[in-house]
Protein backbone atom coordinates (compact mmCIF):
# COMPACT_ATOMS: atom_id res chain seq x y z
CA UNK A 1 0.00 0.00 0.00
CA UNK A 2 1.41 3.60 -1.04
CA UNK A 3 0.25 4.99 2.30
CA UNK A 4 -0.51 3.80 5.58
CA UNK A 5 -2.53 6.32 7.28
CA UNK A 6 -5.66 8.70 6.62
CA UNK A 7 -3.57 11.83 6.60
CA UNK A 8 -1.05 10.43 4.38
CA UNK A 9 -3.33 9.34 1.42
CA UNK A 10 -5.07 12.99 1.55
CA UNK A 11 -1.81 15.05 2.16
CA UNK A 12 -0.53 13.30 -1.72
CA UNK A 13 -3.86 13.26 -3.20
CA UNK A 14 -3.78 17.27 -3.14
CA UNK A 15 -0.65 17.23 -4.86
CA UNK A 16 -1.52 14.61 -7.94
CA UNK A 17 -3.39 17.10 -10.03
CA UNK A 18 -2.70 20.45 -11.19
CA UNK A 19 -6.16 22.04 -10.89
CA UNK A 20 -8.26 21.82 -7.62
CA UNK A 21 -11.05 21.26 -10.06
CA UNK A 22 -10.70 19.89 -13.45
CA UNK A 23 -15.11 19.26 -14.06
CA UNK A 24 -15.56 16.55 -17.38
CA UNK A 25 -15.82 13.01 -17.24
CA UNK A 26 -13.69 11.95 -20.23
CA UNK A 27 -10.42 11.50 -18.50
CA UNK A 28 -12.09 9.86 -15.26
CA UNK A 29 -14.28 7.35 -16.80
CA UNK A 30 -11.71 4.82 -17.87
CA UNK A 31 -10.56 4.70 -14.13
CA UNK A 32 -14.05 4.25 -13.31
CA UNK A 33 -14.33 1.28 -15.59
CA UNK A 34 -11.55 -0.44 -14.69
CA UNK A 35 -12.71 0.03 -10.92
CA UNK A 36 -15.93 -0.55 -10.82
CA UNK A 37 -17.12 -4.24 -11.36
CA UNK A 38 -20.19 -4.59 -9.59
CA UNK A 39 -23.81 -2.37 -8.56
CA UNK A 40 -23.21 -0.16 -5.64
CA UNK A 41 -26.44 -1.01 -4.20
CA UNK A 42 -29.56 -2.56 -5.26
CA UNK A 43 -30.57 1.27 -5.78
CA UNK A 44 -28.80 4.25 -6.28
CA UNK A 45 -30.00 7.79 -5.99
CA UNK A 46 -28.03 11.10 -7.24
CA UNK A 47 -29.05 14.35 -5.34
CA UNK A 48 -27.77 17.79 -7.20
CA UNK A 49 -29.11 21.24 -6.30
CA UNK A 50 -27.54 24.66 -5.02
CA UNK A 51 -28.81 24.19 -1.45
CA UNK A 52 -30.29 21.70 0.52
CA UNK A 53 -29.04 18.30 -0.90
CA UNK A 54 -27.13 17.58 2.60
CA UNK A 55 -29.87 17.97 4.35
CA UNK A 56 -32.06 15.60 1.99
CA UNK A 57 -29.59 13.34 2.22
CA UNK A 58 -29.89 13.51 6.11
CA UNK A 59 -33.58 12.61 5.84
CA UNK A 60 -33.83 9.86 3.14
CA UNK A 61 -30.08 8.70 5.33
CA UNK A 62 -32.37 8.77 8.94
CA UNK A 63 -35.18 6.93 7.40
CA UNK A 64 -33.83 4.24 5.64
CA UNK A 65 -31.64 3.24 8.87
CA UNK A 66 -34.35 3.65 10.79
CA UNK A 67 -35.82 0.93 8.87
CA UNK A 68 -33.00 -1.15 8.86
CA UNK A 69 -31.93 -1.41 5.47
CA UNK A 70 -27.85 -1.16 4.68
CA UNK A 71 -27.61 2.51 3.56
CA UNK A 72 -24.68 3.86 1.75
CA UNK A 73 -24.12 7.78 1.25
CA UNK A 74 -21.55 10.06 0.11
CA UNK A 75 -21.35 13.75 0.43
CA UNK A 76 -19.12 16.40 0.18
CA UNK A 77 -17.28 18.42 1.68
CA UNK A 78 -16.78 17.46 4.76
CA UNK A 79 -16.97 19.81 8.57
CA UNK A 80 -15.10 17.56 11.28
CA UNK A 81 -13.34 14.57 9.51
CA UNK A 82 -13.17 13.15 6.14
CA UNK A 83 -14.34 10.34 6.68
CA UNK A 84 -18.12 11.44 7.86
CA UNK A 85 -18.04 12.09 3.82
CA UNK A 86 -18.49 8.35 3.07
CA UNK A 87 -20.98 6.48 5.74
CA UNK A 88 -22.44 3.11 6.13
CA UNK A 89 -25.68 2.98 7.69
CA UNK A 90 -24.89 6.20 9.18
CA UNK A 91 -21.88 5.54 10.52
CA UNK A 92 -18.38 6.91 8.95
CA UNK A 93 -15.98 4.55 7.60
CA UNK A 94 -12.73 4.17 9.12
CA UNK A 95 -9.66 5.37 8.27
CA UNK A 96 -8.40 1.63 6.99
CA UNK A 97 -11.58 1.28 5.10
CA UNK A 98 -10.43 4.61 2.92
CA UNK A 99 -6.79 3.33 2.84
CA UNK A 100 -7.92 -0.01 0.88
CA UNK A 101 -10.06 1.94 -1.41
CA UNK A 102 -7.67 4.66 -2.06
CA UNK A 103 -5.03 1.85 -3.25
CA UNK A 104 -7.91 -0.02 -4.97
CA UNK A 105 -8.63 3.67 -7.01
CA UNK A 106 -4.80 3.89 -7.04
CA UNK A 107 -4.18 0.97 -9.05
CA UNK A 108 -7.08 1.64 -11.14
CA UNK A 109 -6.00 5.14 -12.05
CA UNK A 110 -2.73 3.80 -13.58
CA UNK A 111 -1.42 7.15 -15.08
CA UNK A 112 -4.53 9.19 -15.09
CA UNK A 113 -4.38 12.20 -12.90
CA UNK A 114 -6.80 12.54 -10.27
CA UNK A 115 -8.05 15.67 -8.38
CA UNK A 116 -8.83 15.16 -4.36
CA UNK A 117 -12.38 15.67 -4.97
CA UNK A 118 -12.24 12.37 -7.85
CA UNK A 119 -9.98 10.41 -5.42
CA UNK A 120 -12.70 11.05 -2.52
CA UNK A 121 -15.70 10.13 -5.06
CA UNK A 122 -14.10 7.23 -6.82
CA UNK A 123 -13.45 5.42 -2.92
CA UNK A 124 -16.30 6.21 -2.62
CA UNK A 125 -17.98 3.83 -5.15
CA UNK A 126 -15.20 1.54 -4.51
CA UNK A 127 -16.35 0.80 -0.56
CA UNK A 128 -20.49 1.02 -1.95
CA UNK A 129 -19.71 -1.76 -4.54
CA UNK A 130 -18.17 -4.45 -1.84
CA UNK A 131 -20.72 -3.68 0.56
CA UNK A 132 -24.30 -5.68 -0.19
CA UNK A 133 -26.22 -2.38 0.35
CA UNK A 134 -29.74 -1.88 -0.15
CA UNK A 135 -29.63 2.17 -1.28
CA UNK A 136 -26.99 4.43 -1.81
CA UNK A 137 -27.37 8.15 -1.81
CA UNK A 138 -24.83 10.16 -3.66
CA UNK A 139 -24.68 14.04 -3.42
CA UNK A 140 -22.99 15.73 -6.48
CA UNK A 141 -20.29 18.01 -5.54
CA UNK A 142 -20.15 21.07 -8.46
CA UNK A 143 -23.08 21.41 -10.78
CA UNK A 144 -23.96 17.90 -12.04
CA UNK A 145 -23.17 17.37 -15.51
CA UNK A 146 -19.60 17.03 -15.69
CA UNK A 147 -19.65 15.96 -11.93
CA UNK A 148 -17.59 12.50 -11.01
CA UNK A 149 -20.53 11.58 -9.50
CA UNK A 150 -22.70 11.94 -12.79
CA UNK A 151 -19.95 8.38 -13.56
CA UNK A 152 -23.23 6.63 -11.97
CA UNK A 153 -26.03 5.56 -14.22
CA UNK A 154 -28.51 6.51 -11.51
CA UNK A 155 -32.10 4.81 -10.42
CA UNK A 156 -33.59 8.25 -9.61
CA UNK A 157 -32.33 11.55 -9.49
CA UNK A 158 -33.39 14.32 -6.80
CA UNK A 159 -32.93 17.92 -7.46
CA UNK A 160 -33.57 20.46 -4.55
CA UNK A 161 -32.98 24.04 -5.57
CA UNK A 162 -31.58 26.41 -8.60
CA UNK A 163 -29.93 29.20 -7.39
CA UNK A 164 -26.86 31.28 -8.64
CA UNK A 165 -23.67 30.20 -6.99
CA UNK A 166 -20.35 28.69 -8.75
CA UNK A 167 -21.09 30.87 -11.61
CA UNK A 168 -17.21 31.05 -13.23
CA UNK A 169 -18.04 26.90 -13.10
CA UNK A 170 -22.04 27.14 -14.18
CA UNK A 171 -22.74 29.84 -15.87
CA UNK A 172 -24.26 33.05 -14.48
CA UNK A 173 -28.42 32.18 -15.07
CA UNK A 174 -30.71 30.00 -13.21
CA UNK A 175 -31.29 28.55 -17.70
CA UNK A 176 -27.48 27.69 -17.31
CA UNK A 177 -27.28 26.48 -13.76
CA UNK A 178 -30.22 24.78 -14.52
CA UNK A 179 -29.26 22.54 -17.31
CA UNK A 180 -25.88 21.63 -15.81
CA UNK A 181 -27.64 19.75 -12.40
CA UNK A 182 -30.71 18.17 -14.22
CA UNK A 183 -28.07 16.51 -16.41
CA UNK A 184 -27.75 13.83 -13.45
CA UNK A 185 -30.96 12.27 -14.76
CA UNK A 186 -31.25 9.77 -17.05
CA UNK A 187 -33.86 8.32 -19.82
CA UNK A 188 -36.74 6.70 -18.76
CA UNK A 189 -35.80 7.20 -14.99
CA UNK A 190 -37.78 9.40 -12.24
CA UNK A 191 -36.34 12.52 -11.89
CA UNK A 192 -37.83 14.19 -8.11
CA UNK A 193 -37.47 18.05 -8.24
CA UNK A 194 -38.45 20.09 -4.91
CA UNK A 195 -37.58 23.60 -6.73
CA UNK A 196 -41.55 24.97 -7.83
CA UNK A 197 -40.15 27.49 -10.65
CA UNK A 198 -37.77 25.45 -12.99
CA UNK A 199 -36.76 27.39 -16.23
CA UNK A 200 -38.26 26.36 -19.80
CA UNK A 201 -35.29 24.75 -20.80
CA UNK A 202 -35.34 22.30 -18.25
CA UNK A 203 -38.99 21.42 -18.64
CA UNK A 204 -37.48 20.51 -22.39
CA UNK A 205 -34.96 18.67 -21.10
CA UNK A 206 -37.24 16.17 -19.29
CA UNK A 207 -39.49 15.72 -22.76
CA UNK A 208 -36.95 15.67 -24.78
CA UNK A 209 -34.98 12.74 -22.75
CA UNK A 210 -38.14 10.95 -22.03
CA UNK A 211 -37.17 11.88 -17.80
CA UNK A 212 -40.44 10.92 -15.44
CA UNK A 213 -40.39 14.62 -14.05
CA UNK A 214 -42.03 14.96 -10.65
CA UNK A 215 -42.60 18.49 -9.27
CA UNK A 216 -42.99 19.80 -5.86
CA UNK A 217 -46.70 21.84 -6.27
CA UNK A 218 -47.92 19.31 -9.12
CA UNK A 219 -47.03 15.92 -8.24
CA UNK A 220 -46.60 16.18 -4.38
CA UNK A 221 -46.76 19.00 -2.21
CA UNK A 222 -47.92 19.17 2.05
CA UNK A 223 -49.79 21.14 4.44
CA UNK A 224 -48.79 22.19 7.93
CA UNK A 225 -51.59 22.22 10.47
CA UNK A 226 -51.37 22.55 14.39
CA UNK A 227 -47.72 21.42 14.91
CA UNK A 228 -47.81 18.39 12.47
CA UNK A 229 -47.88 18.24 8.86
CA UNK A 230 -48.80 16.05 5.87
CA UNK A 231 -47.84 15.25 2.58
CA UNK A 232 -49.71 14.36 -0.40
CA UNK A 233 -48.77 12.74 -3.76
CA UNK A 234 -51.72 11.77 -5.61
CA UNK A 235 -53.63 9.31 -3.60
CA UNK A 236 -50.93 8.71 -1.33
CA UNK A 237 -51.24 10.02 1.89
CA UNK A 238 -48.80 10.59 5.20
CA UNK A 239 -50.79 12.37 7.85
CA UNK A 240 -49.36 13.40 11.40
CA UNK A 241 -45.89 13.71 10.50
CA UNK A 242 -43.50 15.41 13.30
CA UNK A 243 -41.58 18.57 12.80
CA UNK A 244 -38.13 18.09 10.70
CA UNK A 245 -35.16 17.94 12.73
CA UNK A 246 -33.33 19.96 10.83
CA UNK A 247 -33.81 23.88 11.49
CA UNK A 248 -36.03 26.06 8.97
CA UNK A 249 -39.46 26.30 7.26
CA UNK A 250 -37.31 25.88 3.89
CA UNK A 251 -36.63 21.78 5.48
CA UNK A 252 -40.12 21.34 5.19
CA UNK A 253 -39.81 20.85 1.14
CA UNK A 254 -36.17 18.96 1.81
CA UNK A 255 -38.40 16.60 3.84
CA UNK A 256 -41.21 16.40 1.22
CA UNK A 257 -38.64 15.73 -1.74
CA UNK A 258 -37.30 12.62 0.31
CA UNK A 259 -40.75 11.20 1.07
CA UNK A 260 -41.29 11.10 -2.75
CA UNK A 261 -38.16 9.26 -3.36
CA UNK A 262 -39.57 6.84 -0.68
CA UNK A 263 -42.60 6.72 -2.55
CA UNK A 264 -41.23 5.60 -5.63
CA UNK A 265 -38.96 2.69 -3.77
CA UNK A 266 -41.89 1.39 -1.81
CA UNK A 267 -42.20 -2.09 -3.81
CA UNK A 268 -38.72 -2.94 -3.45
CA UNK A 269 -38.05 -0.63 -0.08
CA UNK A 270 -41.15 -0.62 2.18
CA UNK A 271 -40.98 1.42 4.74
CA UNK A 272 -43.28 1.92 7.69
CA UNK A 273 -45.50 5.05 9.24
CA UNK A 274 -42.87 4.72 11.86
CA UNK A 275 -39.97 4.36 10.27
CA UNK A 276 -41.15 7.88 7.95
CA UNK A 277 -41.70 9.66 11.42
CA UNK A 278 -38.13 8.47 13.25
CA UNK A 279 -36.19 9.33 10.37
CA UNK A 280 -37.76 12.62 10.00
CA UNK A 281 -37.03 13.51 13.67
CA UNK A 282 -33.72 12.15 13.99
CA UNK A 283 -31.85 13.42 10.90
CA UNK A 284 -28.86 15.13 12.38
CA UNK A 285 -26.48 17.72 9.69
CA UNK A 286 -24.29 19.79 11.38
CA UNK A 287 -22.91 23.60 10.28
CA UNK A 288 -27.02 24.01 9.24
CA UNK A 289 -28.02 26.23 11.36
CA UNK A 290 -26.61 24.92 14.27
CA UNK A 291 -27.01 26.87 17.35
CA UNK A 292 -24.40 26.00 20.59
CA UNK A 293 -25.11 27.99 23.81
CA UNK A 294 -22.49 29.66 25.79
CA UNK A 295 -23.86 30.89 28.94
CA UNK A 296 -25.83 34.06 28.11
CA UNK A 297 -24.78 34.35 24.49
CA UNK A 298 -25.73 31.58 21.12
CA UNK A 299 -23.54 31.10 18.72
CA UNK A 300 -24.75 29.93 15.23
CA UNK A 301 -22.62 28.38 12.68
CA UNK A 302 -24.24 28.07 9.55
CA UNK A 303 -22.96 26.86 5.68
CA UNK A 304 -24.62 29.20 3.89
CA UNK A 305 -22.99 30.96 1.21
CA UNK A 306 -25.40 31.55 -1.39
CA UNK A 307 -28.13 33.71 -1.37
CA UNK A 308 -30.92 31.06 -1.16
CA UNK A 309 -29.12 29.79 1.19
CA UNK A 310 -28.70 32.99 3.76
CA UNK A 311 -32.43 33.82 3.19
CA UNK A 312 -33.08 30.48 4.92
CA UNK A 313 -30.26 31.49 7.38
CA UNK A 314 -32.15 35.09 7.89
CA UNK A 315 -35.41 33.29 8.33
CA UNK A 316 -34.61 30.79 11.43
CA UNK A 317 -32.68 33.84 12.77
CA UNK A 318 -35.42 36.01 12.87
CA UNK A 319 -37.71 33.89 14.59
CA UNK A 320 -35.52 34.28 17.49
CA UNK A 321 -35.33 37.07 19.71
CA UNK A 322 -33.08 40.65 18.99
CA UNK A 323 -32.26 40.96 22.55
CA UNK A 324 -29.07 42.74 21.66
CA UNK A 325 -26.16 42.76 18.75
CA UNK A 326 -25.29 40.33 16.32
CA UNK A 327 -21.70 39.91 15.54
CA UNK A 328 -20.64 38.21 12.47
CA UNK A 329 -17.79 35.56 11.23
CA UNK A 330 -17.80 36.36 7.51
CA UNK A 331 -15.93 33.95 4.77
CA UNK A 332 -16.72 32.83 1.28
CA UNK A 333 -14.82 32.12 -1.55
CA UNK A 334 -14.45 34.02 -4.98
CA UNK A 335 -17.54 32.53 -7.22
CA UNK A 336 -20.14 33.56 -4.86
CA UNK A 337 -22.69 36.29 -5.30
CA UNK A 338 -20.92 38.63 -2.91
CA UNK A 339 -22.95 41.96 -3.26
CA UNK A 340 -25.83 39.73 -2.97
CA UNK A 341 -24.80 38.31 0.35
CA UNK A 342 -23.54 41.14 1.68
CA UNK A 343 -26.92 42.77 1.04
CA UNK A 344 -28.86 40.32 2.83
CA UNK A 345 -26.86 40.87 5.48
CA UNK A 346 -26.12 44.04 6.52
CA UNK A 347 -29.81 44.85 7.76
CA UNK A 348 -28.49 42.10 10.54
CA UNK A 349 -25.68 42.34 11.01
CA UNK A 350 -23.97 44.49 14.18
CA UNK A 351 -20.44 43.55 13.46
CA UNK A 352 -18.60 42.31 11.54
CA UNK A 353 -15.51 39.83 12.06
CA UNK A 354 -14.23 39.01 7.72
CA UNK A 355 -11.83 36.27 7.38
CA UNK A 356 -9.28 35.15 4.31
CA UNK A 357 -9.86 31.65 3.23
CA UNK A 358 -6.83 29.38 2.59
CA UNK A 359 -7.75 28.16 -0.25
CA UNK A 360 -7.48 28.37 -4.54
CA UNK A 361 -10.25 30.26 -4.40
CA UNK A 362 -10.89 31.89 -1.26
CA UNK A 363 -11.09 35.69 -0.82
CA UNK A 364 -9.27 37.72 1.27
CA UNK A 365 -10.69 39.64 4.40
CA UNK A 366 -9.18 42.66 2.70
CA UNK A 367 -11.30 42.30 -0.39
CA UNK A 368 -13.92 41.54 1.93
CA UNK A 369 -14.06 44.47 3.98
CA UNK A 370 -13.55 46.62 0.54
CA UNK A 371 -16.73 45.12 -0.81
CA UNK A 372 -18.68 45.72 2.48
CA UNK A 373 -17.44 49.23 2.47
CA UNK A 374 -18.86 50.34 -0.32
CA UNK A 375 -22.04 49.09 0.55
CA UNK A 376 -22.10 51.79 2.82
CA UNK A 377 -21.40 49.94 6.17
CA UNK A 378 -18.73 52.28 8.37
CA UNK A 379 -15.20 50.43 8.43
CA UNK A 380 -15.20 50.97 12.20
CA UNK A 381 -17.70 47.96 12.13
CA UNK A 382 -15.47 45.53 10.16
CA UNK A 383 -12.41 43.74 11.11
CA UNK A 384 -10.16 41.97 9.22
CA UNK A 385 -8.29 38.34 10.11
CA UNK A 386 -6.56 36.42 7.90
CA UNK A 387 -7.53 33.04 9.53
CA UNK A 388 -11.34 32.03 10.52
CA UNK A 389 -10.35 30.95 14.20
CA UNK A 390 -8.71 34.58 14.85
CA UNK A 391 -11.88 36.13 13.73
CA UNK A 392 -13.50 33.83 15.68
CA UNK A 393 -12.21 34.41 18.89
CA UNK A 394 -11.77 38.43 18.42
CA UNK A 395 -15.73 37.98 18.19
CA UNK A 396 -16.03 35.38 21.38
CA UNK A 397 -14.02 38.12 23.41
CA UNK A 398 -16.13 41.06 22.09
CA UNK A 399 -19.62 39.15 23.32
CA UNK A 400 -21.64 40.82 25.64
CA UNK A 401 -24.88 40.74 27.70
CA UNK A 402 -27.18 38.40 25.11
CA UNK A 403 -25.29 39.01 22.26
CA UNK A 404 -25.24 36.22 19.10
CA UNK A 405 -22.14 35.23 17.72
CA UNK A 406 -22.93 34.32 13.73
CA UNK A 407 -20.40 32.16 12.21
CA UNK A 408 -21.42 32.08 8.55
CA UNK A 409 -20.25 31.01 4.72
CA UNK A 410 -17.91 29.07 3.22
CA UNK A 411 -17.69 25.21 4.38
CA UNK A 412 -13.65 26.12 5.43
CA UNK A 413 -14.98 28.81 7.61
CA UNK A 414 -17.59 26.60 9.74
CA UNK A 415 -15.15 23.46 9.36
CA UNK A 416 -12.42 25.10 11.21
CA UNK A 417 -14.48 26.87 13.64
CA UNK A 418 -16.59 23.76 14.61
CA UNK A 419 -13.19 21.84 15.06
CA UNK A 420 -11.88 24.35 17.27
CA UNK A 421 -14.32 24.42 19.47
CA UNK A 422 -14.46 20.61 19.88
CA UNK A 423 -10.85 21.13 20.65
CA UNK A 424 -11.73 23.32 23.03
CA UNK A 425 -14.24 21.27 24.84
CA UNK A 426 -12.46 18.54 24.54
């Protein structure tokens, strides 16, 4: 074996490729012949969107386990460890488990270069395919259509949202955006979307590629009455379901997109009244609006950095009480809709704590704080780190009476945060 440990596998992989992304699937899918002999489950299911295919994921994950049935998922990136990207029946694989299939994808690869991203999805398939798993849920990472994870002739295809976001990648219209995801769909094969207002050009997509198209609004929709809800797909019925676990009106449609996928599995997947309610309860995704007290103060750390995404941030915030400032640990990267965000924002937003990202594509907090500035917000009220944890803690210190510390953006912003802390409480 090349490498013996976890660390030493990923510390090479970032150094095998010349590009951090290198989106197509022409030089890949050799490597993904050669590797992949057998089904990764007895059904597969490819989730693409701008926002919310984690947190679908979580629910059609919860459910399934809760039922019983050897469940296989892979998302990206990751917050705490790499290995929570690739779990078995909820659980993440160990650190030997990636080893074998990194020298399995390895050998396979013979000459080809791979980026870290490839290597990740590639073991991926590599651990589903010697596992005898009943479902396997596979989250795209960029766009969909030249996404490794498109590699994977899929049983059904889920997509949440349309939103701008990676626009040097996907174009810079919902139409473009649009027709890069739904690509993950294939002929004569249900295609779930939860988004109500797709463009035209998708809509000819589906008819022209003969895709079963099923549409939150017209084929299944739900209705929230007196603390429960229910959800409706023709004559199919699920009355008295519990709240979502997951924070936010917006999980609501997550949770109704999953129940459809469940709905189209139930000959070869039954699942229980029970098992639907369980999973919905119990689906657990961290960095989604996940609030941690600290005495008198909350702090919030959310993914969000998008502006779909920070509208559903805004919403769960405002439901909670103003009782004094909000101060706010700001990072994204370069392809996000920054005047947008910052928009959104500033209404909310007390102070401001902007942090470089150490990454390819990650802005600086000096090009941050320009960009707020001329938005109109006072530079008194933004401070500039060049690492998240500094900003962090600058923030922590600067909390008083009731305040709300908002940790918000790019995954490497919440990642490092969230790890601190359990360093810290460890």
């Amino acid at each position: 074996m090349k490498f013996n440990t976890l660390a030493g596998w990923l510390d090479w992989q970032t150094q095998q490729h010349s590009k951090a992304i290198d989106l197509g699937l022409d030089r890949i899918r050799p490597v993904f012949s050669r590797l992949i002999e057998h089904p990764l489950a007895k059904k597969t299911v490819v989730i693409a969107g701008t926002n919310g295919k984690g947190s679908t994921v979580a629910f059609l994950e919860a459910i399934y386990v809760a039922a019983g049935y050897q469940v296989g998922c892979y998302t990206s990136p990751h917050l705490l460890s790499y290995n929570e990207r690739i779990r078995l029946s909820g659980e993440p694989v160990s650190d030997g488990l990636l080893c074998q299939a990194f020298e399995s994808v390895e050998q396979a690869r013979e000459n080809t270069p791979l980026t870290y991203f490839e290597f990740g999805t590639l073991a991926a398939f590599d651990i589903f395919q010697r596992e005898d798993l009943d479902i396997v849920f596979l989250e795209v990472g960029l766009g969909g259509r030249l996404d490794a994870v498109n590699l994977v002739d899929a049983d059904l295809a889920l997509l949440t949202n349309i939103d701008l976001d990676h626009t040097d990648w996907l174009g810079d219209t919902r139409e473009k955006i649009a027709m890069e995801k739904i690509a993950v769909s294939r002929s004569g094969k249900p295609l779930v979307v939860v988004d109500e207002d797709l463009p035209e050009t998708a809509y000819a997509y589906c008819r022209q590629n003969n895709i079963q198209l099923l549409q939150f609004g017209e084929h299944f929709t739900y209705q929230q009455r007196n603390g429960v809800w229910q959800w409706m797909a023709g004559d199919v019925r699920y009355h008295g379901l519990p709240k979502p676990a997951l924070s936010g009106q917006h999980q609501y449609k997550n949770a109704a997109g999953a129940l459809m996928v469940t709905t189209l599995f139930a000959k070869e997947l039954p699942l229980s009244m029970s098992h639907l309610r369980l999973g919905l309860s119990s689906a657990i995704l961290p960095g989604r609006f996940q609030v941690v007290p600290m005495g008198e103060n909350l702090q919030i750390f959310d993914v969000a950095h998008n502006p779909h995404g920070v509208r559903a941030f805004l919403e769960n915030l405002q439901k909670l009480p103003k009782t004094a400032r909000h101060l706010l640990v700001f990072g994204v990267l370069k392809d996000k809709a920054l005047d947008d965000l910052i928009s959104l924002l500033m209404p909310h937003v007390d102070q401001w704590y902007v942090t470089s990202i150490d990454a390819e594509r990650g802005l600086t907090s000096e090009q941050l704080q320009q960009a707020i500035v001329r938005h109109g917000v006072p530079i008194r009220q933004i401070k500039c780190f060049h690492q998240p944890v500094l900003a962090y803690e600058s923030a922590r210190s600067a909390l008083q009476s009731h305040d709300k510390l908002l940790a918000l953006g790019s995954f490497y912003v919440v990642s490092e945060l969230l790890n601190t802390m359990g360093k810290m409480n460890g």
